[in-house]
C-alpha atoms as a PDB file:
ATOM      1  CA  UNK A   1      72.935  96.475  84.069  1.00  0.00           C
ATOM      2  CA  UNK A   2      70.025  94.356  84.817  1.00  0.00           C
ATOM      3  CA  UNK A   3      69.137  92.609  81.225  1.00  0.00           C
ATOM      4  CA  UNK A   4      66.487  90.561  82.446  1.00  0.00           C
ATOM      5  CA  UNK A   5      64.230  93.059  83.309  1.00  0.00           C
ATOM      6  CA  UNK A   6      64.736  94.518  79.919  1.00  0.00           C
ATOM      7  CA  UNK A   7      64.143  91.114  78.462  1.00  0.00           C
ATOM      8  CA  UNK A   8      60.710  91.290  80.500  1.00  0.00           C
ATOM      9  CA  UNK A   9      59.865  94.899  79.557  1.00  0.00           C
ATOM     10  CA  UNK A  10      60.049  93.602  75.835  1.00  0.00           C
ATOM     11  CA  UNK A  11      57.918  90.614  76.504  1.00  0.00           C
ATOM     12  CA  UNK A  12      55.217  93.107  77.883  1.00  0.00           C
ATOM     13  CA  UNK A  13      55.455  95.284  74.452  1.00  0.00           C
ATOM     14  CA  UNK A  14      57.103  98.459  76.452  1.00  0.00           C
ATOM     15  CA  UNK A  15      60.581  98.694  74.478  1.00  0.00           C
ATOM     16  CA  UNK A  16      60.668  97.840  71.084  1.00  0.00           C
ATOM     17  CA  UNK A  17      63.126  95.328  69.563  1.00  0.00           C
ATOM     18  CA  UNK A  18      66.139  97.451  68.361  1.00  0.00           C
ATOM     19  CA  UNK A  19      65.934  99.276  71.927  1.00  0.00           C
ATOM     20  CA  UNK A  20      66.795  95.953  73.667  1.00  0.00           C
ATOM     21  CA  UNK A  21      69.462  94.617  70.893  1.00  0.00           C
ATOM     22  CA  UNK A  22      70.887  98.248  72.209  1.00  0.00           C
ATOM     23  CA  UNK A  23      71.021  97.302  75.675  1.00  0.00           C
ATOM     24  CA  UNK A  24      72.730  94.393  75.191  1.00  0.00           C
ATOM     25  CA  UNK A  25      75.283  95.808  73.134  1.00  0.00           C
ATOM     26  CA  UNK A  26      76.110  98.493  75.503  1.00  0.00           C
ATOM     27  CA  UNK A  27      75.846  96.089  78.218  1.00  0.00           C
ATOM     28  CA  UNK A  28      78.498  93.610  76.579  1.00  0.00           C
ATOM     29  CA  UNK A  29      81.214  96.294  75.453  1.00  0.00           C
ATOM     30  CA  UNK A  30      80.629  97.782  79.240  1.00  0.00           C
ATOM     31  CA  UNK A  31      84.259  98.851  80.696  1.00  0.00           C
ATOM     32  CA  UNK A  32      85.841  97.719  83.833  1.00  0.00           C
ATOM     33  CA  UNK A  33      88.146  98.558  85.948  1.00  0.00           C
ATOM     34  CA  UNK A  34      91.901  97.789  86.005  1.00  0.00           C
ATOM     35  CA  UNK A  35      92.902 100.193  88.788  1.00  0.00           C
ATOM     36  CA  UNK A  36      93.885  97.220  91.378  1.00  0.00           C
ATOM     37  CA  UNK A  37      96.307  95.242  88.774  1.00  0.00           C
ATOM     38  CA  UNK A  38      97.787  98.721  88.270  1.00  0.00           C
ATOM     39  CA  UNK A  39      98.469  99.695  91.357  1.00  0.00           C
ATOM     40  CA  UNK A  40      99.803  96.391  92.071  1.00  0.00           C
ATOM     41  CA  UNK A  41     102.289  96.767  88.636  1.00  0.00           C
ATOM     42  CA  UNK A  42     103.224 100.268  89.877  1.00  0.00           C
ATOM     43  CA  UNK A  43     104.171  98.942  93.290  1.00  0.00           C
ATOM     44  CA  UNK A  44     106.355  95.745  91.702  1.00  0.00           C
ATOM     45  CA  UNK A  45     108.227  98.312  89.962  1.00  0.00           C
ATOM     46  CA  UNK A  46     109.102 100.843  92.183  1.00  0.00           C
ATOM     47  CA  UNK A  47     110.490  97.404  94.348  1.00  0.00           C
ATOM     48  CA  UNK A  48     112.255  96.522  91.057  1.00  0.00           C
ATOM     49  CA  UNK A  49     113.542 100.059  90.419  1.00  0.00           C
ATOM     50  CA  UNK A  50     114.942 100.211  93.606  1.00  0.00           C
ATOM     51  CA  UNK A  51     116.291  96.471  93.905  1.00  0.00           C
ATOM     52  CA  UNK A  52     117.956  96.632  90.107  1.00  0.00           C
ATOM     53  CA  UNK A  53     119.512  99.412  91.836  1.00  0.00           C
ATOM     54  CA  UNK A  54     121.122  97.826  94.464  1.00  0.00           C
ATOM     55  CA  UNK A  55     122.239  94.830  92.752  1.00  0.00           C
ATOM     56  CA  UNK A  56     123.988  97.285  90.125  1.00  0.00           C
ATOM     57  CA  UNK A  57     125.820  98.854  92.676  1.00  0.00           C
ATOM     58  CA  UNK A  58     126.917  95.508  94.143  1.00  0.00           C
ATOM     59  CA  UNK A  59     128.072  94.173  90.943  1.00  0.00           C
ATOM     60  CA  UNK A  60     129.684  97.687  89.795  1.00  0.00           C
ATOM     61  CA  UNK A  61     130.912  99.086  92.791  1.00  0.00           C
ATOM     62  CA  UNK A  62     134.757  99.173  92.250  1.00  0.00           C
ATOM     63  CA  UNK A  63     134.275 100.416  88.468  1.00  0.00           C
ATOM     64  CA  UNK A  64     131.450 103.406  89.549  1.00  0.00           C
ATOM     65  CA  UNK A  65     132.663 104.637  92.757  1.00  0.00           C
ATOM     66  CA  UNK A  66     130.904 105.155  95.772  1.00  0.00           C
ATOM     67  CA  UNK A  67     130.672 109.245  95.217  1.00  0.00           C
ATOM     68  CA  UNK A  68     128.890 108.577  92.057  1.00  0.00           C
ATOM     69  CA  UNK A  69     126.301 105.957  93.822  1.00  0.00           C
ATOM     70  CA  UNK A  70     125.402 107.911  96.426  1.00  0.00           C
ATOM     71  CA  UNK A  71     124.933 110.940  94.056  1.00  0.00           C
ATOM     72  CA  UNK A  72     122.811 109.123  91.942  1.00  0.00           C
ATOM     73  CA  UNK A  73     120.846 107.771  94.828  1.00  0.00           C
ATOM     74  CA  UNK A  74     120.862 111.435  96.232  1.00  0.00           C
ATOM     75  CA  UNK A  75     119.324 113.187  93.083  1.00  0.00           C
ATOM     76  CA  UNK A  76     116.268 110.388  92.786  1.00  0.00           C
ATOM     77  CA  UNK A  77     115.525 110.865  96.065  1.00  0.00           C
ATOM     78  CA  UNK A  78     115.656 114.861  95.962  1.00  0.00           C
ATOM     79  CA  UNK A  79     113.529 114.334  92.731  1.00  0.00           C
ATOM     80  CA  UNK A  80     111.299 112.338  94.303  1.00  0.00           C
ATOM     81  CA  UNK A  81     110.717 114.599  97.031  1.00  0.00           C
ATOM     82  CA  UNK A  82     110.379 117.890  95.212  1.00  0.00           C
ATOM     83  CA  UNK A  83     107.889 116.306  92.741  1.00  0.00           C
ATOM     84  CA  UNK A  84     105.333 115.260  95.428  1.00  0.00           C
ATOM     85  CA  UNK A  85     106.143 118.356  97.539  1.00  0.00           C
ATOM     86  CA  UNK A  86     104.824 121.018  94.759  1.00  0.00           C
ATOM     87  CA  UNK A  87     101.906 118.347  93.693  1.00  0.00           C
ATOM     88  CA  UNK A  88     100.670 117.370  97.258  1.00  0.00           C
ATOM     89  CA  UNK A  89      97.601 118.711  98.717  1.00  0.00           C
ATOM     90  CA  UNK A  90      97.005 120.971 101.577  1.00  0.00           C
ATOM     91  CA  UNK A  91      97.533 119.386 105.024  1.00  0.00           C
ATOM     92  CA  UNK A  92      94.820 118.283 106.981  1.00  0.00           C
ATOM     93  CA  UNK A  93      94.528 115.947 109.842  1.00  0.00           C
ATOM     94  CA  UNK A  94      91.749 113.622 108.472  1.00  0.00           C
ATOM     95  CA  UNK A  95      92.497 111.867 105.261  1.00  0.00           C
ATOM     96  CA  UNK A  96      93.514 113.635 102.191  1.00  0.00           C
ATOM     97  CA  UNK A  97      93.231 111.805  98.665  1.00  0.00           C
ATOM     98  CA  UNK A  98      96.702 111.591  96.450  1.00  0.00           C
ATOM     99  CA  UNK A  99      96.705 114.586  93.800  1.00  0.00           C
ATOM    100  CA  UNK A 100      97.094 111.856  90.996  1.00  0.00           C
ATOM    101  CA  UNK A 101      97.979 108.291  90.195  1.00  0.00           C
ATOM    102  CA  UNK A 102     101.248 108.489  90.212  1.00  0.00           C
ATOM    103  CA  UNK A 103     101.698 110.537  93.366  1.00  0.00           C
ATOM    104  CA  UNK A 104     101.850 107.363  96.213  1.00  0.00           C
ATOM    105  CA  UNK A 105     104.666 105.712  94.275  1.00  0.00           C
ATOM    106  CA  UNK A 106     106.842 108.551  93.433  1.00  0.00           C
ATOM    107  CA  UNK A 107     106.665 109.126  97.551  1.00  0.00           C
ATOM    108  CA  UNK A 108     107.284 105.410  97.853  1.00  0.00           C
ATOM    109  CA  UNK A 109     110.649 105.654  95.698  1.00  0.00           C
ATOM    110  CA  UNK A 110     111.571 108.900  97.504  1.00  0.00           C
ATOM    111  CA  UNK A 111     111.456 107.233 101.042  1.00  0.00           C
ATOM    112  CA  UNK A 112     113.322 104.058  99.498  1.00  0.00           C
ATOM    113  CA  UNK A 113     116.104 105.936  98.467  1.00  0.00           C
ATOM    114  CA  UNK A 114     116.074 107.492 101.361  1.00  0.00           C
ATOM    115  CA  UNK A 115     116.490 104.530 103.622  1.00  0.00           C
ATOM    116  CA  UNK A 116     119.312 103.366 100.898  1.00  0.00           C
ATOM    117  CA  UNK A 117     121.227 106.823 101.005  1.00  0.00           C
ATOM    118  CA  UNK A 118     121.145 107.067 105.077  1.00  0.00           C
ATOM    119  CA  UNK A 119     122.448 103.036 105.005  1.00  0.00           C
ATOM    120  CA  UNK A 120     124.851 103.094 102.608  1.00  0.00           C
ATOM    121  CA  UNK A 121     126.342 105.747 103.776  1.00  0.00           C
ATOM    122  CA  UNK A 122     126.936 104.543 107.264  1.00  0.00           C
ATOM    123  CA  UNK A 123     128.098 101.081 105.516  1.00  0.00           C
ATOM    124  CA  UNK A 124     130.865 102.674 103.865  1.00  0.00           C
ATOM    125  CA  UNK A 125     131.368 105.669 105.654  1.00  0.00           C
ATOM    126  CA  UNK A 126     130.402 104.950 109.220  1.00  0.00           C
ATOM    127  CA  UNK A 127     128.881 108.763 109.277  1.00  0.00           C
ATOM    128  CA  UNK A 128     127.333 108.313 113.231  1.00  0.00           C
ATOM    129  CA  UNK A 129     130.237 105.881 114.072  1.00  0.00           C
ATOM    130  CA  UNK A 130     129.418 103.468 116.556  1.00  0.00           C
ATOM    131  CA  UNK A 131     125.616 104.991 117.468  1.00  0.00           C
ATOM    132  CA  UNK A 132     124.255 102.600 114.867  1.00  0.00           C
ATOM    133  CA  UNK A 133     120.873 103.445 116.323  1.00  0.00           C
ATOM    134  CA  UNK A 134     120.926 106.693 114.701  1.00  0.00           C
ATOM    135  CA  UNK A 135     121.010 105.102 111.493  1.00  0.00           C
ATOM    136  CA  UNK A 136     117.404 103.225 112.155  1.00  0.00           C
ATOM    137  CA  UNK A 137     116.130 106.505 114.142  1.00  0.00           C
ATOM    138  CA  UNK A 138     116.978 109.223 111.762  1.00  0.00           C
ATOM    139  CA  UNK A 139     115.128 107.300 108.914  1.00  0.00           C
ATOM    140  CA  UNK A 140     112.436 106.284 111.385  1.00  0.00           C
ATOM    141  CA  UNK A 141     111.501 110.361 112.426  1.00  0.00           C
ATOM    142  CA  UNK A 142     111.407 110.948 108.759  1.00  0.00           C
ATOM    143  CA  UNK A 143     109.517 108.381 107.124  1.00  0.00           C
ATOM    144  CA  UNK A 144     106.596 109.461 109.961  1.00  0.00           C
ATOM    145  CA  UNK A 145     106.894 112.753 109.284  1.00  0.00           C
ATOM    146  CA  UNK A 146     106.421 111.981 105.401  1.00  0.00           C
ATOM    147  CA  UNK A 147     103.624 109.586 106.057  1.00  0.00           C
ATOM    148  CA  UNK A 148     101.768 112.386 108.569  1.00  0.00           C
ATOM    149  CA  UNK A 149     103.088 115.279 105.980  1.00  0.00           C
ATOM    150  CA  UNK A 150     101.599 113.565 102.590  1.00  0.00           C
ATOM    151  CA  UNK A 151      99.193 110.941 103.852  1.00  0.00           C
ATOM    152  CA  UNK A 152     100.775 107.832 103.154  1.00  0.00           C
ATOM    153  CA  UNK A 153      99.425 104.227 104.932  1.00  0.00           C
ATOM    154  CA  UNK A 154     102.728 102.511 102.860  1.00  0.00           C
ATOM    155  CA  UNK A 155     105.312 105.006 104.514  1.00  0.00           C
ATOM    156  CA  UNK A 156     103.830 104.792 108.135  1.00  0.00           C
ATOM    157  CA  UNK A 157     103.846 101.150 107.815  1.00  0.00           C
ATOM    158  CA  UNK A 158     107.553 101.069 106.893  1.00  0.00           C
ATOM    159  CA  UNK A 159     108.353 104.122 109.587  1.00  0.00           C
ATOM    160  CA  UNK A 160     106.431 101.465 112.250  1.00  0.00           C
ATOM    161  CA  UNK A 161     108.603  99.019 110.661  1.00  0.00           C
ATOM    162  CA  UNK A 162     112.155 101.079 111.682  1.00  0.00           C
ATOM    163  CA  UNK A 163     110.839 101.681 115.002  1.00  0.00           C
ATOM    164  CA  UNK A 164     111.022  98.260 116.080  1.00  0.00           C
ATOM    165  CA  UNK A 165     114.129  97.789 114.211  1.00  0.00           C
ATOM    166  CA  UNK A 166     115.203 100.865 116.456  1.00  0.00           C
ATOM    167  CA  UNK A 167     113.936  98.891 119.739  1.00  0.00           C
ATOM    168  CA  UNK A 168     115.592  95.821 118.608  1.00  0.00           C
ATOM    169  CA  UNK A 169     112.978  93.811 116.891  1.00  0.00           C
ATOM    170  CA  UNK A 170     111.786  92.276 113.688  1.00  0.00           C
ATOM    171  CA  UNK A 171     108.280  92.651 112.752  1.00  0.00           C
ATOM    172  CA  UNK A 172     108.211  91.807 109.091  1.00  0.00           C
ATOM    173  CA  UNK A 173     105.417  88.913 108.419  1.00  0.00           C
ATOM    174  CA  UNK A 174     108.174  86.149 107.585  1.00  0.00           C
ATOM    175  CA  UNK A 175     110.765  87.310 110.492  1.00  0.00           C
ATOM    176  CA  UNK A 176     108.542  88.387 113.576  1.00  0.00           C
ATOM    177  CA  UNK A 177     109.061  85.016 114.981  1.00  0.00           C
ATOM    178  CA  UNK A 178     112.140  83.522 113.190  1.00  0.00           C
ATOM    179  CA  UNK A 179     114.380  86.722 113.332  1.00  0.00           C
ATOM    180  CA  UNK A 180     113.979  87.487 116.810  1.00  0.00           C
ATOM    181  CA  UNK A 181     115.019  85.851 120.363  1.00  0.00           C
ATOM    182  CA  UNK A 182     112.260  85.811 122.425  1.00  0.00           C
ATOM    183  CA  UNK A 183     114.782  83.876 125.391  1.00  0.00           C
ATOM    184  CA  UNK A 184     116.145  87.280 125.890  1.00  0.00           C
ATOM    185  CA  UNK A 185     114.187  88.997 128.465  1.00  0.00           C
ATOM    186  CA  UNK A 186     115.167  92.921 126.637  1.00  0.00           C
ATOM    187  CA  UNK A 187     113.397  91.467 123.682  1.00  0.00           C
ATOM    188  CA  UNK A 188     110.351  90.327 125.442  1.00  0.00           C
ATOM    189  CA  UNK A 189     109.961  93.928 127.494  1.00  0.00           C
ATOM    190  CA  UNK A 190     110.595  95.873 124.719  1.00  0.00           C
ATOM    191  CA  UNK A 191     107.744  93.604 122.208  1.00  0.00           C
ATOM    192  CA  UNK A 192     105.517  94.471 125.091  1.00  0.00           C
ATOM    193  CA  UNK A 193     106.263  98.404 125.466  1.00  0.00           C
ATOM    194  CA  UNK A 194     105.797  98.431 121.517  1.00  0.00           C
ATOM    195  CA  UNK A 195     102.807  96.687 121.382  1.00  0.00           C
ATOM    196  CA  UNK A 196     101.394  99.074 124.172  1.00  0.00           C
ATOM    197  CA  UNK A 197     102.405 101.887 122.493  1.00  0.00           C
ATOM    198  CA  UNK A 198     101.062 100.954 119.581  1.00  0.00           C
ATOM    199  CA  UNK A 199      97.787 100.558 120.631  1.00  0.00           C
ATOM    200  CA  UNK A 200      97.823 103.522 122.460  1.00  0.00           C
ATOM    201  CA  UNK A 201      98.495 105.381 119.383  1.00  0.00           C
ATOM    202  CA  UNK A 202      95.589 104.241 117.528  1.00  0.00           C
ATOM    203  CA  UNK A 203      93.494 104.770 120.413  1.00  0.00           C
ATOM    204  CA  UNK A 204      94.560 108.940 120.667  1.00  0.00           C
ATOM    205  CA  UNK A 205      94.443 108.691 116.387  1.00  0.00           C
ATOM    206  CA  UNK A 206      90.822 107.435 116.708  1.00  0.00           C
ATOM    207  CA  UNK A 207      89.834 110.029 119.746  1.00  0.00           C
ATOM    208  CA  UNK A 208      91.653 112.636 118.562  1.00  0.00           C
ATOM    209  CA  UNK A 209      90.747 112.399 115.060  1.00  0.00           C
ATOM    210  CA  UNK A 210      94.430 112.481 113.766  1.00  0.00           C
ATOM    211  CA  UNK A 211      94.619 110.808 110.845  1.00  0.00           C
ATOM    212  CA  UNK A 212      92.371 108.450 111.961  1.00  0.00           C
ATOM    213  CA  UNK A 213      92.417 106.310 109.146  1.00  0.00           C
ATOM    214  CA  UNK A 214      96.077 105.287 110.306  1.00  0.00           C
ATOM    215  CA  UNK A 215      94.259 103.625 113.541  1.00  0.00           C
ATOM    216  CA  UNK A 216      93.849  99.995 111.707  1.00  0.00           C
ATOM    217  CA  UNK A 217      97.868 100.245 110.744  1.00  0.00           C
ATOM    218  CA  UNK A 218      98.810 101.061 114.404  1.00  0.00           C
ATOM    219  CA  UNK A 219      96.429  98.157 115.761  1.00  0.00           C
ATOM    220  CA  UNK A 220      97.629  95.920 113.205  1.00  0.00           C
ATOM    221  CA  UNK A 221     101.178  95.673 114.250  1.00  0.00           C
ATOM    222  CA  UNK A 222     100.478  96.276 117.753  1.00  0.00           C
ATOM    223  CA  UNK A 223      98.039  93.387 119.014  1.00  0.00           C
ATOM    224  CA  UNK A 224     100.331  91.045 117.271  1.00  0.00           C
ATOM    225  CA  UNK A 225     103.521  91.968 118.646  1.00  0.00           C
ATOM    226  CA  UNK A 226     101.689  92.553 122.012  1.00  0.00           C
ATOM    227  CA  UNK A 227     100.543  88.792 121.840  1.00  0.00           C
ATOM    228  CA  UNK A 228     103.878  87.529 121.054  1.00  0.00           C
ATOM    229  CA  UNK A 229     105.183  89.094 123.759  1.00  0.00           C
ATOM    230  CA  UNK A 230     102.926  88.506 126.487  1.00  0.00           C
ATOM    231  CA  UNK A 231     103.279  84.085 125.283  1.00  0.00           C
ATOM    232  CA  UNK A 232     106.814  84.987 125.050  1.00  0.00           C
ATOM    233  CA  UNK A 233     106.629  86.095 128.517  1.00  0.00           C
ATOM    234  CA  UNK A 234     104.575  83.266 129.564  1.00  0.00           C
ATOM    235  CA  UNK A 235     107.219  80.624 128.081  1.00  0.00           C
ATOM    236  CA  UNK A 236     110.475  82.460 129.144  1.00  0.00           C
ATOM    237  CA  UNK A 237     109.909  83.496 132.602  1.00  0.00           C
ATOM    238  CA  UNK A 238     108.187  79.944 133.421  1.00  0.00           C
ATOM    239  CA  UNK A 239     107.930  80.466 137.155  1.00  0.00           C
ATOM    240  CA  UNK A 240     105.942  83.524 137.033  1.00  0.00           C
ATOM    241  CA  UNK A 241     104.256  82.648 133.872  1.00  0.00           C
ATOM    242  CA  UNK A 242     100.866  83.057 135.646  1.00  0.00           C
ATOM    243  CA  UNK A 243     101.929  86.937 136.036  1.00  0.00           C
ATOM    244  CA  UNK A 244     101.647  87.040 132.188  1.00  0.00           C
ATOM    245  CA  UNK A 245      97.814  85.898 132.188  1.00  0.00           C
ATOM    246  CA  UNK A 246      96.790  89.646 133.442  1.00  0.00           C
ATOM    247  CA  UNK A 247      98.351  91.598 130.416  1.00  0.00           C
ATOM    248  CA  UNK A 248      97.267  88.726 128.074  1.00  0.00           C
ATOM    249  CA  UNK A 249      93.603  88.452 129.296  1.00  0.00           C
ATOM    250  CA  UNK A 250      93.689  92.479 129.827  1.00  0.00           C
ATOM    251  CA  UNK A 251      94.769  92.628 125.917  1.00  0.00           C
ATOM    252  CA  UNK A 252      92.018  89.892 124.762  1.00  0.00           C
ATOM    253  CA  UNK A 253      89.477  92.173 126.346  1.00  0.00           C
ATOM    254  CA  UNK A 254      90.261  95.180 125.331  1.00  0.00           C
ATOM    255  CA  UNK A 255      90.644  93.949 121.312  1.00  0.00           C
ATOM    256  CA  UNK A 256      87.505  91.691 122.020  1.00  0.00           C
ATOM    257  CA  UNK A 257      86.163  95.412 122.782  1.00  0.00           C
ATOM    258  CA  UNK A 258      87.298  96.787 119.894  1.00  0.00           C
ATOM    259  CA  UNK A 259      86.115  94.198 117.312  1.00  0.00           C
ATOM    260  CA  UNK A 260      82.580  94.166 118.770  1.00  0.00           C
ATOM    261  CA  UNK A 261      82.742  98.248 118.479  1.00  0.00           C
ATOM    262  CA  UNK A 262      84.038  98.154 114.635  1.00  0.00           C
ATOM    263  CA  UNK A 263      82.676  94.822 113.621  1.00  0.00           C
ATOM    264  CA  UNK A 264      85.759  93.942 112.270  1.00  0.00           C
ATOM    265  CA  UNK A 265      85.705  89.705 112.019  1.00  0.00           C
ATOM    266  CA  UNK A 266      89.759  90.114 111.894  1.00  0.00           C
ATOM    267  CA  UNK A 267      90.120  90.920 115.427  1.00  0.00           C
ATOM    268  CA  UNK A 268      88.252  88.227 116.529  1.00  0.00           C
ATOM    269  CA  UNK A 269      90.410  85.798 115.112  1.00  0.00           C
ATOM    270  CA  UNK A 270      93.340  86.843 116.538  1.00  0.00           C
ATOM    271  CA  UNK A 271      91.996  87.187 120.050  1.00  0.00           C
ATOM    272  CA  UNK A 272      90.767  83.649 119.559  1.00  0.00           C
ATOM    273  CA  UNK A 273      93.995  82.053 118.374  1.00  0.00           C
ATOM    274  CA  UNK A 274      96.650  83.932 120.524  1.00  0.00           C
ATOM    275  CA  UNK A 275      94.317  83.670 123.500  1.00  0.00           C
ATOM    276  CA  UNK A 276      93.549  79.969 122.791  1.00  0.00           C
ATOM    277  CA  UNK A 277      97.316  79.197 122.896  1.00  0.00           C
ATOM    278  CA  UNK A 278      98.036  81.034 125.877  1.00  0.00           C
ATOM    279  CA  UNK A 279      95.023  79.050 127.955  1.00  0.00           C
ATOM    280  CA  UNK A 280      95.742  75.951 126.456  1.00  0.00           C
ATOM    281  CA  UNK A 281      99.860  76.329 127.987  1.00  0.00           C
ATOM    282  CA  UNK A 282      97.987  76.831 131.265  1.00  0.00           C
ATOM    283  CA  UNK A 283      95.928  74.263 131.420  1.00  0.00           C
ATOM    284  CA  UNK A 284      98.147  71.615 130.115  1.00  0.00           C
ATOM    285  CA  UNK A 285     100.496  72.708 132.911  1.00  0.00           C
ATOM    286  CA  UNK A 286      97.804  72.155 135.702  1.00  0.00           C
ATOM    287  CA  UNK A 287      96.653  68.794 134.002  1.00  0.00           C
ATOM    288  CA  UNK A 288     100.670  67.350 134.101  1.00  0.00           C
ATOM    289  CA  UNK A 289     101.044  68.790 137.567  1.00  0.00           C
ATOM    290  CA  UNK A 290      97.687  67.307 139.287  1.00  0.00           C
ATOM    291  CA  UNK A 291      97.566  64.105 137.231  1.00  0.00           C
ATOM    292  CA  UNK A 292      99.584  61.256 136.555  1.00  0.00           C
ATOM    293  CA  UNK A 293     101.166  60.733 133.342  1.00  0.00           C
ATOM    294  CA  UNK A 294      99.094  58.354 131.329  1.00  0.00           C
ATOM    295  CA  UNK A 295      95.986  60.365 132.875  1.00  0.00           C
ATOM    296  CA  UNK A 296      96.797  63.853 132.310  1.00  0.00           C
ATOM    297  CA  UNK A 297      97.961  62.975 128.341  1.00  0.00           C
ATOM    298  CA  UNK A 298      94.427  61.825 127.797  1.00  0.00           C
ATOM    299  CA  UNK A 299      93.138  64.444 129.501  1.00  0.00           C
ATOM    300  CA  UNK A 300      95.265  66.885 127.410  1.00  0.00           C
ATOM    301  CA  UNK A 301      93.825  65.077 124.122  1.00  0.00           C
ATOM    302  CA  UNK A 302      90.484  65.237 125.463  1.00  0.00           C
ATOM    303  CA  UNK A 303      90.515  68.431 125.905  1.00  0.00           C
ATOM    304  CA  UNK A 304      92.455  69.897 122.061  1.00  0.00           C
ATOM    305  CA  UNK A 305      89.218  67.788 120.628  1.00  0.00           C
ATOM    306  CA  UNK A 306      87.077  69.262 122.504  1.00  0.00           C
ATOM    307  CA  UNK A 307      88.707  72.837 122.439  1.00  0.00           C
ATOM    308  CA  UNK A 308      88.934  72.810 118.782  1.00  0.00           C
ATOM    309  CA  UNK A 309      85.403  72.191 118.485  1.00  0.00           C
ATOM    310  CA  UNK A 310      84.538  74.933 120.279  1.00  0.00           C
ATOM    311  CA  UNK A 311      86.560  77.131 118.470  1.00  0.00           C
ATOM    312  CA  UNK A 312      84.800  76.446 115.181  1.00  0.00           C
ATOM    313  CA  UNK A 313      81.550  77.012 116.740  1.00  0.00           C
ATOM    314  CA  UNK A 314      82.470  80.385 118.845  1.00  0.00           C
ATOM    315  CA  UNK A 315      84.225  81.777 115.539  1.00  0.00           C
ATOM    316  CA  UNK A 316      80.887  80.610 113.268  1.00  0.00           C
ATOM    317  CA  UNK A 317      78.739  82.485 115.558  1.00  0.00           C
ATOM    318  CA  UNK A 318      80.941  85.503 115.684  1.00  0.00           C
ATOM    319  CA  UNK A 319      81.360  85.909 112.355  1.00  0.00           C
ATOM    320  CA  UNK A 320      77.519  85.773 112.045  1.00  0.00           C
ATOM    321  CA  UNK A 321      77.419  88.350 114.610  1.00  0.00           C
ATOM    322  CA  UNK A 322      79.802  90.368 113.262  1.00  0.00           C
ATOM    323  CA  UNK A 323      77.452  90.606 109.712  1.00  0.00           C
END
């Protein structure tokens, strides 16, 4: 509410004195929003729910018994299902809003329990034997088929999540470059077939207008592991690292593209950094090959002043560009 131009309407003698001492009062017991803190509490306790869980079973398993865990896990996820089941809202391929508040997180517990059910029981059962990939691939079909079915950006990222545990990767923030071996050549091929695929995903979500509003999820895992892979590439196969150039200059364009076309300052930085890195191993391999030691070191610091300078100023001017 703009006060001072009610302040200046009562200087000029249009609203009288108890019509502005009104203003302000309704101005200062004005109401505001909580709806971010309590999403965020809803979210820390469906994690709770579902760890307290776990670390009751691991503390009680010999007195319980594992029937009785995994019937207890069973019914909350059945619960959870059949509650958002009868309160969803018709399907459509564009985005469709949650029926209530509560709806997201009583999905989010389902699928949870879900993933805990399927694991435990081939932890103490062994249920697909020695095809432990079923036991990443069955939960990975479902959890995209719940976050297609009921709209849900949480669930797709967690069924993206189990795909690349499926192929053999970690891409959790903390582990996508501490939990996996990028010397092993599978690893590297299979980053870049994900990260492709991926990408291509969001691209026929976007131009196909299915669930469209998934397309920043897809692209958001996929240009980083596609990225990793492609310096991964670079650093592991070092004789034919300039063989990984195409796929990493082909990938800077196309994302360079894409955050001109959305305007989206994110991209940019991304394509900057993982790009930067990948020309600056280049270079500093030419510069110790053609020079001599002492030479191509000050070259090599030469040029990281100079590079980082021009970094600020290129990002600067995007980021101006991009407003």
């Amino acid at each position: 509410m703009n006060i001072p131009l009610f302040e200046r309407l009562h200087q000029e003698g249009l609203i009288a004195d108890p019509s502005l001492q009104k203003v302000k009062q309704r101005a200062g017991s004005r109401l505001f929003s909580v709806h971010w803190e309590l999403k965020t509490i809803l979210y820390l306790g469906i994690l709770l729910l579902t760890g307290g869980l776990g670390i009751l079973i691991y503390k009680n398993i010999d007195t319980i018994g594992h029937q009785v865990i995994l019937a207890v896990i069973g019914l909350i996820c059945i619960s959870s299902f059949v509650y958002c089941e009868r309160k969803k809202l018709p399907f459509a391929t564009t985005r469709v809003p949650a029926p209530n508040s509560f709806f997201d997180y009583i999905l989010l517990l389902g699928c949870l329990t879900l993933i805990t059910f399927i694991t435990y029981l081939q932890v103490q059962y062994t249920v697909f034997g020695t095809a432990y990939g079923l036991a990443t691939f069955i939960p990975m079909v479902i959890l995209f088929f719940c976050a297609y079915y009921f709209d849900h950006l949480g669930i797709l990222s967690m069924a993206i999540t189990n795909l690349a545990a499926w192929m053999g990767i970690a891409i959790t923030p903390l582990n996508i470059l501490k939990a996996n071996d990028f010397a092993n050549a599978e690893i590297i091929f299979a980053g870049l077939l994900l990260g492709v695929a991926l990408t291509a995903i969001a691209w026929a979500s976007e131009r196909r207008n299915i669930k469209a509003h998934f397309e920043f999820t897809y692209v958001n895992f996929g240009i980083n592991i596609l990225f990793i892979a492609c310096l991964a590439g670079m650093f592991h196969f070092d004789s034919f690292y300039p063989l990984w150039l195409l796929p990493l200059a082909g990938a800077v364009f196309y994302f360079y593209k894409k955050a001109l076309s959305t305007r989206l300052f994110y991209f940019i930085l991304l394509i900057t950094l993982y790009g930067y890195i990948g020309l600056s191993y280049v270079l500093i391999r030419f510069l110790l090959w053609a020079t001599h030691e002492l030479d191509g070191i000050f070259l090599i610091l030469m040029y990281f002043i100079g590079s980082a300078t021009g970094i600020i100023v290129f990002l600067s001017r995007m980021n101006k560009k991009m407003k």
